[in-house]
Protein backbone atom coordinates (compact mmCIF):
# COMPACT_ATOMS: atom_id res chain seq x y z
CA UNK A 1 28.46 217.61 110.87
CA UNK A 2 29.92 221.01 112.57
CA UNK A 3 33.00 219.65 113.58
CA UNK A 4 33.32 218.01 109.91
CA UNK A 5 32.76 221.28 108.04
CA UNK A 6 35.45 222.99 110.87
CA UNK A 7 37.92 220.41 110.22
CA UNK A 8 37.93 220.50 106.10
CA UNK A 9 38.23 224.43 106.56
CA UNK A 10 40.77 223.91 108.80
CA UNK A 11 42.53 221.97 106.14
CA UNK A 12 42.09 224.54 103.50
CA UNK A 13 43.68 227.18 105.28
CA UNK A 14 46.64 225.02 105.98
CA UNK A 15 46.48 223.88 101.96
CA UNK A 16 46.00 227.69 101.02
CA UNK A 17 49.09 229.01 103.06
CA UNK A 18 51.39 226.11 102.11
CA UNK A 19 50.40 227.39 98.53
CA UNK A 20 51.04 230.29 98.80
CA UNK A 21 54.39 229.78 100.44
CA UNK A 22 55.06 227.46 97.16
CA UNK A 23 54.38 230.56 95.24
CA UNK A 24 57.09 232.79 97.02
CA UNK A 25 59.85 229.57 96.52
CA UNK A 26 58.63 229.36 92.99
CA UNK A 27 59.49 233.55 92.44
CA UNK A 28 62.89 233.44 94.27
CA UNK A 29 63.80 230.05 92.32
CA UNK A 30 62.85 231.67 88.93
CA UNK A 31 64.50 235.33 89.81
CA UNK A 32 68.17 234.31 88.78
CA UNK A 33 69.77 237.52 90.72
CA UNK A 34 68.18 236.09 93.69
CA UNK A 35 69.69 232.18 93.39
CA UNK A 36 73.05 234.41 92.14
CA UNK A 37 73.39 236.37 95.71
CA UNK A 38 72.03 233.33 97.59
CA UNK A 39 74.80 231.33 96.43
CA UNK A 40 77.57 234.25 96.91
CA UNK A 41 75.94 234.50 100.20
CA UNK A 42 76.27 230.84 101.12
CA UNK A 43 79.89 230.88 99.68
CA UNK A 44 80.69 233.92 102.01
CA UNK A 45 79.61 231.95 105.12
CA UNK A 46 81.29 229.24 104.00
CA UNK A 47 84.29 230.73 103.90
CA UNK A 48 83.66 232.61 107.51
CA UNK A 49 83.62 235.88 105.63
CA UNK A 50 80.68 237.00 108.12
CA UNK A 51 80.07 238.90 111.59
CA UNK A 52 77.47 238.64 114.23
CA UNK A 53 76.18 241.23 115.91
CA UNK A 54 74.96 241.35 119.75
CA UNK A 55 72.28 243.79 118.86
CA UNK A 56 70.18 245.46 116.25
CA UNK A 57 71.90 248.75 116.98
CA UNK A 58 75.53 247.57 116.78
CA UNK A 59 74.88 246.70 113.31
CA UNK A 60 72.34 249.59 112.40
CA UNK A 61 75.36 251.76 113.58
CA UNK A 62 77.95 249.76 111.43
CA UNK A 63 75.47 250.70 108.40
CA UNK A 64 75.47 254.59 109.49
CA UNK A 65 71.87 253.96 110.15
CA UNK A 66 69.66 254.78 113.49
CA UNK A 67 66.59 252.11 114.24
């Protein structure tokens, strides 16, 4: 009966986190700044208007900042 207890709280941990990630999709979805830089975002990328960077400090230096 061990192993049956472990194995349903096993399975609500997994049921509590996939909640609460539901909860964090539900705030971005509902914040309509968010979805409104998301898409500009996605359009940017889209249209190659993006750079990557080899390493954290290239682009902390292109932001004038210092990790």
């Amino acid at each position: 009966m061990v192993d049956g207890l472990s194995l349903i709280k096993k399975r609500i941990q997994k049921l509590e986190k996939r909640i609460d990630e539901l909860e964090d999709t539900i705030e971005v979805l509902s914040d309509s700044e968010a979805i409104k830089e998301i898409k500009d975002a996605l359009e940017d990328i889209k249209e190659g208007r993006f750079k990557i960077y080899d390493d954290i400090d290239a682009y902390m230096a292109e932001l004038g900042s210092s990790p």
